[in-house]
C-alpha atoms as a PDB file:
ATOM      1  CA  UNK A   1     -59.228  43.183  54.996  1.00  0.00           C
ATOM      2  CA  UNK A   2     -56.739  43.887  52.582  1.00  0.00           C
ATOM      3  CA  UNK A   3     -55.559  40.792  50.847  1.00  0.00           C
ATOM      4  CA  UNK A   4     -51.983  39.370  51.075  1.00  0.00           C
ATOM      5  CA  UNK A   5     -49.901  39.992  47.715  1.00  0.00           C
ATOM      6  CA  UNK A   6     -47.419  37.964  46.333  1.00  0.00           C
ATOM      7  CA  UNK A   7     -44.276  39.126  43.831  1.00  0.00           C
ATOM      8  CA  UNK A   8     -42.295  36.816  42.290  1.00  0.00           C
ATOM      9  CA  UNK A   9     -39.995  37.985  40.650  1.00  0.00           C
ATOM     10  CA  UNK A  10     -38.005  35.705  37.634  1.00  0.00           C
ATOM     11  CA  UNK A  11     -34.427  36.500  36.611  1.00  0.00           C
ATOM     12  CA  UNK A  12     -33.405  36.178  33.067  1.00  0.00           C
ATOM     13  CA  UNK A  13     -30.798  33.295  32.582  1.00  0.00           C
ATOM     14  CA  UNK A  14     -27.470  33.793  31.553  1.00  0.00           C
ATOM     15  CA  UNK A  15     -26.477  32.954  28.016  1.00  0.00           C
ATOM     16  CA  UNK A  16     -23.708  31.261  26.585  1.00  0.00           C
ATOM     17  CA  UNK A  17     -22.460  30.553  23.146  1.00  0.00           C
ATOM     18  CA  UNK A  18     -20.464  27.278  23.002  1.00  0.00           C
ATOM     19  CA  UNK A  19     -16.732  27.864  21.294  1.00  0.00           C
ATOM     20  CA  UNK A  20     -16.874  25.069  18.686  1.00  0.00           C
ATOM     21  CA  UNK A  21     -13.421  23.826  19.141  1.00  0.00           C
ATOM     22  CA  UNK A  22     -14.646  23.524  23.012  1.00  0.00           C
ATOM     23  CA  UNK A  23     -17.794  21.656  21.601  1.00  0.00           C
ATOM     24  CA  UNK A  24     -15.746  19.398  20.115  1.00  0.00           C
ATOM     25  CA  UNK A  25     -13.278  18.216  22.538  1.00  0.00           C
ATOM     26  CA  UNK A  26     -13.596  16.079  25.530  1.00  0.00           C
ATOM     27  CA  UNK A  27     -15.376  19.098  27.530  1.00  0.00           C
ATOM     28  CA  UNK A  28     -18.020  19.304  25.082  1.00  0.00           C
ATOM     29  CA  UNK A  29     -20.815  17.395  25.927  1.00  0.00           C
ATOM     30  CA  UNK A  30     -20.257  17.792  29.613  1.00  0.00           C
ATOM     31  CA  UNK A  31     -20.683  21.274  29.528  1.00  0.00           C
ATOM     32  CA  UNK A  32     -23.571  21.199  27.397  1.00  0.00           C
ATOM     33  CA  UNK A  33     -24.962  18.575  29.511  1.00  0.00           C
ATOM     34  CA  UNK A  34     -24.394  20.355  32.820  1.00  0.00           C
ATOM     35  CA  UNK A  35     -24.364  23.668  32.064  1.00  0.00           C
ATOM     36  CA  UNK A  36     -27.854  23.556  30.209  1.00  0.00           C
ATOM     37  CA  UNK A  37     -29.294  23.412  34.200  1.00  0.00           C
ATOM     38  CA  UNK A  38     -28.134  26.709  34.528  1.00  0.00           C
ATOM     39  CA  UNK A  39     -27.784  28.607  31.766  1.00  0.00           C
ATOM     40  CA  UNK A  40     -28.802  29.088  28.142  1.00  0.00           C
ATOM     41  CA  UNK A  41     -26.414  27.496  26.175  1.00  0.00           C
ATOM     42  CA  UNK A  42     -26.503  27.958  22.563  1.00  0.00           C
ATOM     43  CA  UNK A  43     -24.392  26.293  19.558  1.00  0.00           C
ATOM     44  CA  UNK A  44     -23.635  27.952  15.811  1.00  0.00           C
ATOM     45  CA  UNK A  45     -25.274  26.621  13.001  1.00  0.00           C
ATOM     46  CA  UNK A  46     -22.121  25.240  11.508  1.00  0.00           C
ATOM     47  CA  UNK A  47     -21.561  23.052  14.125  1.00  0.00           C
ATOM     48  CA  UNK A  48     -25.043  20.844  13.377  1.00  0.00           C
ATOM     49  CA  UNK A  49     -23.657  21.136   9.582  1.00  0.00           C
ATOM     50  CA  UNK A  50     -20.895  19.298  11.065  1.00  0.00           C
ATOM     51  CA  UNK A  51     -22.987  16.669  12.585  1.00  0.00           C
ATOM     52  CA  UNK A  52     -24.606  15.952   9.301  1.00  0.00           C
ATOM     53  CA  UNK A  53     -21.225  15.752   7.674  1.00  0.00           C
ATOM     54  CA  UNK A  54     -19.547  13.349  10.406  1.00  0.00           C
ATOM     55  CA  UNK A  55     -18.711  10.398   7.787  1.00  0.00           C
ATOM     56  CA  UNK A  56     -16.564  13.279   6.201  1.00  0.00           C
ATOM     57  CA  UNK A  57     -15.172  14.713   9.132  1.00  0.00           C
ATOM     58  CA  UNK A  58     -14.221  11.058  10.958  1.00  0.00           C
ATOM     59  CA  UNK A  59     -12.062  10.725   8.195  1.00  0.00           C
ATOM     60  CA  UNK A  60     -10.729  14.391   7.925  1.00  0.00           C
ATOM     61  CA  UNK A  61     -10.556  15.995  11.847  1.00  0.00           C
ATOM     62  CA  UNK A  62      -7.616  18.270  10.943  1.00  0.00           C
ATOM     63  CA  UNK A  63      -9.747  20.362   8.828  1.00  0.00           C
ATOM     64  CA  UNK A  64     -11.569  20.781  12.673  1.00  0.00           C
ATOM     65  CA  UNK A  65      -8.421  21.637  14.842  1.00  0.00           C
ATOM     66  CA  UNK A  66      -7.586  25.365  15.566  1.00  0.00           C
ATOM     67  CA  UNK A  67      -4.181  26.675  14.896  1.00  0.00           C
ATOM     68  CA  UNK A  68      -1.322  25.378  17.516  1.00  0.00           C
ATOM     69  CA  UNK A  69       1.520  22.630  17.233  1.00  0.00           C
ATOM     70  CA  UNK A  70       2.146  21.208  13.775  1.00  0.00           C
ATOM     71  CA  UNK A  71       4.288  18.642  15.607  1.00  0.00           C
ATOM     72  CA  UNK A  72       2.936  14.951  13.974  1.00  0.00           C
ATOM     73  CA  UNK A  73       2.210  13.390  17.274  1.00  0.00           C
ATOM     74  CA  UNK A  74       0.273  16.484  18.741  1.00  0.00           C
ATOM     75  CA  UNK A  75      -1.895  16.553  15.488  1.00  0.00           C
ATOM     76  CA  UNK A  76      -2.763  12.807  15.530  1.00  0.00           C
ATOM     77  CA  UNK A  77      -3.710  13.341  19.450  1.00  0.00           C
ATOM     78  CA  UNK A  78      -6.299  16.188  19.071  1.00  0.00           C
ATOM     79  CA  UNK A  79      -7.364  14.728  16.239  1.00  0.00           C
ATOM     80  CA  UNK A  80      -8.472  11.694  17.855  1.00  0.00           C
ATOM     81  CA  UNK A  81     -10.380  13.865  20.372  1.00  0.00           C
ATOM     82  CA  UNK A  82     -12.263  15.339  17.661  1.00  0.00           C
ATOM     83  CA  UNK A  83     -12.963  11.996  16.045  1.00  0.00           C
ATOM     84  CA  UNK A  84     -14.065  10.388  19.899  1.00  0.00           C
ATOM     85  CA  UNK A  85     -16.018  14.274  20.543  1.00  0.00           C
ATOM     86  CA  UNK A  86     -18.257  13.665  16.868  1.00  0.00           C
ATOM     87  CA  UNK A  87     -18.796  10.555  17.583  1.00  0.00           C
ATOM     88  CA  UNK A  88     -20.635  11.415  21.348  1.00  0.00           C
ATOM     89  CA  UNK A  89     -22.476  14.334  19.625  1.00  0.00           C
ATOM     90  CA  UNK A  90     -23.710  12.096  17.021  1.00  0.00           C
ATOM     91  CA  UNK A  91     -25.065   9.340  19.666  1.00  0.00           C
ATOM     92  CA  UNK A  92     -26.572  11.953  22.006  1.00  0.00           C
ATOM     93  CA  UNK A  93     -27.879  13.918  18.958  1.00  0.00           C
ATOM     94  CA  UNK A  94     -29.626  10.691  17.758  1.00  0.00           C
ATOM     95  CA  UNK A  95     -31.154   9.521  21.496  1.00  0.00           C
ATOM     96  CA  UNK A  96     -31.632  12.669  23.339  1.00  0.00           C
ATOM     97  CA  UNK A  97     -34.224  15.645  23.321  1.00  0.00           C
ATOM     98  CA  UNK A  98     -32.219  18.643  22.652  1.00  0.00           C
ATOM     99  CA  UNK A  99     -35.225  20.744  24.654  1.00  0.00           C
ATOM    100  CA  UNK A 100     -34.057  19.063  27.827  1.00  0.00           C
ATOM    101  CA  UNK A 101     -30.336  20.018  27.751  1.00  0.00           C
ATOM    102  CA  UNK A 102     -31.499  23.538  27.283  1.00  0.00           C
ATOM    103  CA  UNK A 103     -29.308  23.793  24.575  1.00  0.00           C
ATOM    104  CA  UNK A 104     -30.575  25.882  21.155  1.00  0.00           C
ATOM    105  CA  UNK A 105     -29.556  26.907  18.035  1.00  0.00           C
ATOM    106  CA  UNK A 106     -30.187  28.980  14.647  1.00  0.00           C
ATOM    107  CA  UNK A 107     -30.889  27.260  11.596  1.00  0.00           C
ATOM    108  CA  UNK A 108     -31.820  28.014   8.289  1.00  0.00           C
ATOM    109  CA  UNK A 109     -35.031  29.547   8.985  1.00  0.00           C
ATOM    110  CA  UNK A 110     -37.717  29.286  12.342  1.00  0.00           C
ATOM    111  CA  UNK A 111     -38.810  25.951  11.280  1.00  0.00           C
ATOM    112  CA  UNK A 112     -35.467  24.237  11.816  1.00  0.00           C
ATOM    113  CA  UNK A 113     -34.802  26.869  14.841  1.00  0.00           C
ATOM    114  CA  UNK A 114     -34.484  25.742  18.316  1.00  0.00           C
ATOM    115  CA  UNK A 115     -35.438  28.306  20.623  1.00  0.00           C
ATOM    116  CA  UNK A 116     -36.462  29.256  24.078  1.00  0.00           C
ATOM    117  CA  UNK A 117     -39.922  29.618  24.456  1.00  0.00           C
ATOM    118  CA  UNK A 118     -39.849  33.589  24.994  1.00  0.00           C
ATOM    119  CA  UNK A 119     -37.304  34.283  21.897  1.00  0.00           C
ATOM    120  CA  UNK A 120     -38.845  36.076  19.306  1.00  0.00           C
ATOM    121  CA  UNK A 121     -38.291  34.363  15.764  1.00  0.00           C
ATOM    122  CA  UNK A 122     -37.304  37.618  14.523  1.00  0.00           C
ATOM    123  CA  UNK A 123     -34.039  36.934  15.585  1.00  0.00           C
ATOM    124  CA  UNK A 124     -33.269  34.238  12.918  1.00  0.00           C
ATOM    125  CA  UNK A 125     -33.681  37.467  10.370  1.00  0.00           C
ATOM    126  CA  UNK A 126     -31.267  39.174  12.781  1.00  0.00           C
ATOM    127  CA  UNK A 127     -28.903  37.235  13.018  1.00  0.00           C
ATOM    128  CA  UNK A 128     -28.814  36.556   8.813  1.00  0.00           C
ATOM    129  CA  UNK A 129     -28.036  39.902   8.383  1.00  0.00           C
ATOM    130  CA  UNK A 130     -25.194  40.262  10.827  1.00  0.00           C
ATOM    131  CA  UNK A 131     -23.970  36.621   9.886  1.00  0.00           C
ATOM    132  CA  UNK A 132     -23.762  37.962   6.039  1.00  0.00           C
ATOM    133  CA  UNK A 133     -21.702  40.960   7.341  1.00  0.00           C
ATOM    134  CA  UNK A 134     -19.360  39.182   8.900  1.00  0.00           C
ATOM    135  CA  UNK A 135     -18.924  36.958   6.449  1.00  0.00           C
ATOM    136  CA  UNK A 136     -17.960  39.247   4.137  1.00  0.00           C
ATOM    137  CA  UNK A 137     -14.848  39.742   5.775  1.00  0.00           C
ATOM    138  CA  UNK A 138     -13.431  35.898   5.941  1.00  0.00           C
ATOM    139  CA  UNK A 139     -10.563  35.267   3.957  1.00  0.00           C
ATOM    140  CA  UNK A 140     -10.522  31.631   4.649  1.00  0.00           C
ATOM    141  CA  UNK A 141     -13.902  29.968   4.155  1.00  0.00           C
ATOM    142  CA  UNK A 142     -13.137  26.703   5.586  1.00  0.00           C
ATOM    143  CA  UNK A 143     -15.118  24.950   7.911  1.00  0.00           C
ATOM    144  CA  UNK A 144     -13.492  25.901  11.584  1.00  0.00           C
ATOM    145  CA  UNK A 145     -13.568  29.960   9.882  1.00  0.00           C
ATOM    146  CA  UNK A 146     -17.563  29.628   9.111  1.00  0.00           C
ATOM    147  CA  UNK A 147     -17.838  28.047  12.537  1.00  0.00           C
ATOM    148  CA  UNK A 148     -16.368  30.958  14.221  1.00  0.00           C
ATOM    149  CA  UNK A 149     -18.571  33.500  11.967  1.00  0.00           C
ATOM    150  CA  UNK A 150     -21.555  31.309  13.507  1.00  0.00           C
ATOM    151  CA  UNK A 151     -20.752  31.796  16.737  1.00  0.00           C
ATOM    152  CA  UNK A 152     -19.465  35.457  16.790  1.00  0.00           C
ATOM    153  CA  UNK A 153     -22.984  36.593  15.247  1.00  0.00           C
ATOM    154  CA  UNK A 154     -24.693  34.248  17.718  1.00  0.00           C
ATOM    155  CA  UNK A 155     -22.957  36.324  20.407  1.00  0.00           C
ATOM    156  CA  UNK A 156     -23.639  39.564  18.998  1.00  0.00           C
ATOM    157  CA  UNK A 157     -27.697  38.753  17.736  1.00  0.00           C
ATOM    158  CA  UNK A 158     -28.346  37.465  21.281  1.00  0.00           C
ATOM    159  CA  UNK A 159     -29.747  40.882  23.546  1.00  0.00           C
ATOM    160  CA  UNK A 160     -26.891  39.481  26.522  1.00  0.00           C
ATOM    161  CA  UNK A 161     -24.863  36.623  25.637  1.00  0.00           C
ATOM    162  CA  UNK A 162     -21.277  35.643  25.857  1.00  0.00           C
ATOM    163  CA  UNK A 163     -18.864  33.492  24.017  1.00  0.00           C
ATOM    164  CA  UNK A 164     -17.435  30.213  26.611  1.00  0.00           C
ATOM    165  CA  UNK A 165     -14.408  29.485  24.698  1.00  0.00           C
ATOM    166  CA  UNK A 166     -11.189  28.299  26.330  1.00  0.00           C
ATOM    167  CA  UNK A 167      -7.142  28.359  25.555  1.00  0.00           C
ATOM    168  CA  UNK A 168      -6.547  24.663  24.388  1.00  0.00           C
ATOM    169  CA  UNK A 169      -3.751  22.607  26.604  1.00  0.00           C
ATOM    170  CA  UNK A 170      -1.507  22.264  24.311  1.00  0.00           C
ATOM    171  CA  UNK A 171      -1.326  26.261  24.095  1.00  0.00           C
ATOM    172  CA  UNK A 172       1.451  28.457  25.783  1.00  0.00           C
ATOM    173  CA  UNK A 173       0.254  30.088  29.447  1.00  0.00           C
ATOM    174  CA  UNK A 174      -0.179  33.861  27.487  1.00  0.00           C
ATOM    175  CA  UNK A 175      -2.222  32.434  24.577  1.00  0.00           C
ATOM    176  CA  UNK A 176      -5.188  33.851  23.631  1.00  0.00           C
ATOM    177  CA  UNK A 177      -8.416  31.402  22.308  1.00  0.00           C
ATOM    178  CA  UNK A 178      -8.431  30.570  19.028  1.00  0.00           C
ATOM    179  CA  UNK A 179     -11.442  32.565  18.165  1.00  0.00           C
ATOM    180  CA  UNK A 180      -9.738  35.883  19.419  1.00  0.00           C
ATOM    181  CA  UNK A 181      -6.921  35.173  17.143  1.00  0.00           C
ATOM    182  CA  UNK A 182      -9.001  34.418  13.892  1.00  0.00           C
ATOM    183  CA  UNK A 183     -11.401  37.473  14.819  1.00  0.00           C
ATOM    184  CA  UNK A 184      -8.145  39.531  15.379  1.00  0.00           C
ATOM    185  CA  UNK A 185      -7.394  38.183  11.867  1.00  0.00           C
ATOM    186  CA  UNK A 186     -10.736  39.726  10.351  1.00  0.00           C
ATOM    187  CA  UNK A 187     -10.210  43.326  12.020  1.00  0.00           C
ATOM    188  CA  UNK A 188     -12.253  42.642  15.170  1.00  0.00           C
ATOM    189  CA  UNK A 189      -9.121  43.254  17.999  1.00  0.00           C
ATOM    190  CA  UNK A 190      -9.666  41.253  20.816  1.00  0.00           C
ATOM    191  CA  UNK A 191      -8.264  42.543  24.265  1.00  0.00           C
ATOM    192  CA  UNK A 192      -7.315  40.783  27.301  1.00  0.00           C
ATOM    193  CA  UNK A 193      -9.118  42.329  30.262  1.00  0.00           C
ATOM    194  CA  UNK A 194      -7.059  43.477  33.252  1.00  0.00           C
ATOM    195  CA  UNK A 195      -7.197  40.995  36.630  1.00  0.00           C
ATOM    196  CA  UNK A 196      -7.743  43.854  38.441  1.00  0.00           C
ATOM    197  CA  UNK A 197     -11.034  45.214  36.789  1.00  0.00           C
ATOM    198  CA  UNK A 198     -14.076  45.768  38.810  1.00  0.00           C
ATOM    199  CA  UNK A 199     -16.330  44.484  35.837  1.00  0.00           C
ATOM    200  CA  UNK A 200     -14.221  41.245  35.610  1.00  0.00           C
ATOM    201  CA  UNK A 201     -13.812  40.446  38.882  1.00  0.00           C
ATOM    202  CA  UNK A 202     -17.736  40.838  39.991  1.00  0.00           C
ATOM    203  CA  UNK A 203     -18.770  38.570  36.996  1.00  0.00           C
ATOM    204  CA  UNK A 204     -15.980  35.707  36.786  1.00  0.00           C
ATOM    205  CA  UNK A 205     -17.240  35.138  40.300  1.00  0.00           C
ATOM    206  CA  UNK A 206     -20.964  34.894  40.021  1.00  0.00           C
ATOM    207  CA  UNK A 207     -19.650  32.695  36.446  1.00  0.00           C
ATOM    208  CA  UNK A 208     -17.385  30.317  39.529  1.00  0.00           C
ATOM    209  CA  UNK A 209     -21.034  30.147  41.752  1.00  0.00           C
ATOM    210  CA  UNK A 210     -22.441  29.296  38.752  1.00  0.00           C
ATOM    211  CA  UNK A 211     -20.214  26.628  37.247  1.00  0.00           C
ATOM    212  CA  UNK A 212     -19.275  25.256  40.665  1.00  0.00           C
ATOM    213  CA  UNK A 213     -23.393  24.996  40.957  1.00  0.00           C
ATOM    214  CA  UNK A 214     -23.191  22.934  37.670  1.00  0.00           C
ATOM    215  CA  UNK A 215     -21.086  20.854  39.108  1.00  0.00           C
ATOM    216  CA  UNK A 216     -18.105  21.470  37.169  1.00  0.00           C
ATOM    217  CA  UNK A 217     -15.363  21.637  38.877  1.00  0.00           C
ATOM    218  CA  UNK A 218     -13.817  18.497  38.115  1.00  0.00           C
ATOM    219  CA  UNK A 219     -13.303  19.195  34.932  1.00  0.00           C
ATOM    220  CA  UNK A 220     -11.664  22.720  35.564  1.00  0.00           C
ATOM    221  CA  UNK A 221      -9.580  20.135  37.568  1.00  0.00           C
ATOM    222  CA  UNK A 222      -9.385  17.939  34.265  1.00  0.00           C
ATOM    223  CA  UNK A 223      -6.996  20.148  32.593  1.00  0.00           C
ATOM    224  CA  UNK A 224     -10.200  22.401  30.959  1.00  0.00           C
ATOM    225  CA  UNK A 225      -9.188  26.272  30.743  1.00  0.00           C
ATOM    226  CA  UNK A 226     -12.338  27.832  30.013  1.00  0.00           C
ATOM    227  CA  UNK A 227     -12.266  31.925  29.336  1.00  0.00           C
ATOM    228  CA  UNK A 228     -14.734  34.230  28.159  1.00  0.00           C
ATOM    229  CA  UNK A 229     -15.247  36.363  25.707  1.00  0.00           C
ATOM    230  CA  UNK A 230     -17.618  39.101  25.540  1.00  0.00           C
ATOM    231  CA  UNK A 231     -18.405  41.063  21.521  1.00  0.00           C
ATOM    232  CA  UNK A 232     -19.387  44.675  21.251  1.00  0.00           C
ATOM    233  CA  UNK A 233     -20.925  45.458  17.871  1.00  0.00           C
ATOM    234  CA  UNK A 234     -22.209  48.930  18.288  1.00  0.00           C
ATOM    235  CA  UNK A 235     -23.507  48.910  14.554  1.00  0.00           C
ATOM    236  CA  UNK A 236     -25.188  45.507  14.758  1.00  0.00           C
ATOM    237  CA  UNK A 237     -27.802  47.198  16.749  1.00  0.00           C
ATOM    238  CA  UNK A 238     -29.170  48.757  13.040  1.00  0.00           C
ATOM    239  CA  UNK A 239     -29.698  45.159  11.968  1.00  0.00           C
ATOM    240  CA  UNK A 240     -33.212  44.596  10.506  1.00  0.00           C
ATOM    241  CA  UNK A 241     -34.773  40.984  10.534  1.00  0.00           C
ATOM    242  CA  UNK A 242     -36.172  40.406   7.055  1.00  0.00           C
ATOM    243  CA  UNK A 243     -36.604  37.308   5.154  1.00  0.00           C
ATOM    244  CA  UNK A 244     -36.007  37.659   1.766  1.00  0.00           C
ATOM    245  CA  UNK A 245     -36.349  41.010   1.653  1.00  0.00           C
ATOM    246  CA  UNK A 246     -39.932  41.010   3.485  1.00  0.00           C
ATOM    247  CA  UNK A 247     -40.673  43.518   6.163  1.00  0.00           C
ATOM    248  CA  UNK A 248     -38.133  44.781   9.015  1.00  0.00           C
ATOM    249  CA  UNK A 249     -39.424  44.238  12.982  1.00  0.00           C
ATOM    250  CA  UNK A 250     -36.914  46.734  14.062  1.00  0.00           C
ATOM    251  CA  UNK A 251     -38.342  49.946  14.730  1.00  0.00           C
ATOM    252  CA  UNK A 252     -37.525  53.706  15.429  1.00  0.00           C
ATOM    253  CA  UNK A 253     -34.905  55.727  13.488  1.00  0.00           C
ATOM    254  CA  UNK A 254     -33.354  52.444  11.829  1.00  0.00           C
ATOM    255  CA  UNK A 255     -36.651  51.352  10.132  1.00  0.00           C
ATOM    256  CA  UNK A 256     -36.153  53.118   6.919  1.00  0.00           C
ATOM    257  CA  UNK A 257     -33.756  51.053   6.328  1.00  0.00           C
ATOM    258  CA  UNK A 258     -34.152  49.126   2.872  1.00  0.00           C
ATOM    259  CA  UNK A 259     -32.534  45.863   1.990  1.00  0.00           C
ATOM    260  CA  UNK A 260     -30.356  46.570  -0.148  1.00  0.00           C
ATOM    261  CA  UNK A 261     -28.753  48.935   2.311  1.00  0.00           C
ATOM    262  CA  UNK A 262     -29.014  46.064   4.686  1.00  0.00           C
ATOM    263  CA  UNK A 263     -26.880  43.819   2.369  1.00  0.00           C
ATOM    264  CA  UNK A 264     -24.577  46.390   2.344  1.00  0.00           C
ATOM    265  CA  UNK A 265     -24.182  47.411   5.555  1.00  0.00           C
ATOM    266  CA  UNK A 266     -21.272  47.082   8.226  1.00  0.00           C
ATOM    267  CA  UNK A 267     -22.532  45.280  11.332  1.00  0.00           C
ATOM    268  CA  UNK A 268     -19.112  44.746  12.334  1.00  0.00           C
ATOM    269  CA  UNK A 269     -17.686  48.348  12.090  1.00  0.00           C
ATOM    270  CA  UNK A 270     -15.567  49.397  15.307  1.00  0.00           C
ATOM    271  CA  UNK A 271     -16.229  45.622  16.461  1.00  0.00           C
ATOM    272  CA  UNK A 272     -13.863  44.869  19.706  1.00  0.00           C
ATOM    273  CA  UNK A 273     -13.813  41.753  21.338  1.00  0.00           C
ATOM    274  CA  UNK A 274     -12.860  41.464  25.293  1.00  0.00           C
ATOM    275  CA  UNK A 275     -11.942  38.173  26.745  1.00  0.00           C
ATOM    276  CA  UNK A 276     -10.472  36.900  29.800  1.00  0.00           C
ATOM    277  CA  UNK A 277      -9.404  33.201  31.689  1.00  0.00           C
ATOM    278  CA  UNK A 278     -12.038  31.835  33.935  1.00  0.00           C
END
């Protein structure tokens, strides 16, 4: 008799890298909360460096908000949704599990890592040396600009990962997320993709299945305008993980790579960014 045989076969996640401005506004935690059943959902480093800072930032949110109205009123309002958004991190930081929201980061080394269980830890080494890169072409090192950098080299380190970021409300109907605008600022264009391309089309609708499976909706109905935005970094794929200058993990024609060069070296060269509205 020949016996019965069973396949199963399991499909890799998707991965998203949380906007911080999105993190911290009133669609923060609800995303991370919800969309953690259904995705990988992954925060920048600067972001927890924000958390630890929150006595500082409660009293200073502007030096949080992204470029838009300078109007009085319209600052004091989003920065009160910063203030209330800190303050929910900081309670669900305190009293939750982070490993059952699904929700992971890069810190300053594995140990103070949070990743899934099949990540390599190489990729804290990775993602150093494309971090570095980038940052060597801020001219504002402020905290919002470092929390871009985070996330943009988050994006890029991750094999297949994309940036949820969204136009604030208080943005005109053609804007563009801040994060396009500030990466635009650092030589990395960002282009609008076309309603009408194939690509687009087939993946904002499994992103709808997948968001409407999350459950949500409601806040699409809220007033949230979420877009994504995708990085291709055709040099970062040289990067070498090395700590401190130990031993690269990347192999083939990029492991005679040395250090040095690697400190040196242009992850972001011919960078583009492509983004669209959800």
């Amino acid at each position: 008799m020949v016996p019965e045989l069973s396949v199963a076969i399991t499909q890799k996640r998707w991965a998203c890298v949380l906007d911080p401005t999105l993190a911290l506004s009133i669609y923060g935690l609800p995303l991370v909360t919800r969309l953690g059943r259904v995705m990988e959902v992954w925060v920048g480093r600067e972001l927890w460096h924000i958390l630890d800072n929150t006595h500082f930032y409660l009293q200073r949110p502007d030096t949080l908000l992204s470029s838009g109205s300078e109007d009085a009123e319209s600052v004091a309002v989003r920065s009160q949704v910063v203030i209330n958004a800190l303050r929910e991190w900081e309670h669900i930081r305190l009293e939750s599990d982070p490993g059952r929201q699904n929700c992971y980061w890069i810190g300053d080394g594995p140990l103070e890592s949070f990743l899934p269980e099949e990540q390599e830890p190489e990729i804290v080494w990775r993602y150093e040396a494309i971090s570095a890169s980038l940052d060597r072409r801020l001219s504002d090192t402020g905290t919002l600009p470092s929390a871009y950098r985070d996330t943009a080299s988050l994006a890029v380190s991750l094999p297949a990962a994309f940036v949820l970021t969204h136009i604030p409300p208080e943005s005109g109907h053609d804007a563009m997320p801040g994060i396009c605008q500030t990466l635009d600022g650092w030589g990395i264009s960002c282009q609008t993709v076309a309603t009408d391309d194939p690509w687009r089309r087939k993946e904002s609708e499994i992103l709808y299945q997948t968001l409407v499976q999350a459950g949500l909706g409601k806040w699409a109905w809220s007033g949230l305008r979420a877009a994504v935005l995708h990085l291709a970094a055709p040099a970062a794929l040289t990067a070498i993980g090395c700590n401190g200058g130990g031993p690269g993990y990347l192999e083939g024609e990029f492991a005679h790579f040395e250090p040095a060069e690697q400190e040196q070296a242009d992850y972001w060269r011919d960078a583009q960014g492509y983004w669209y509205p959800l």
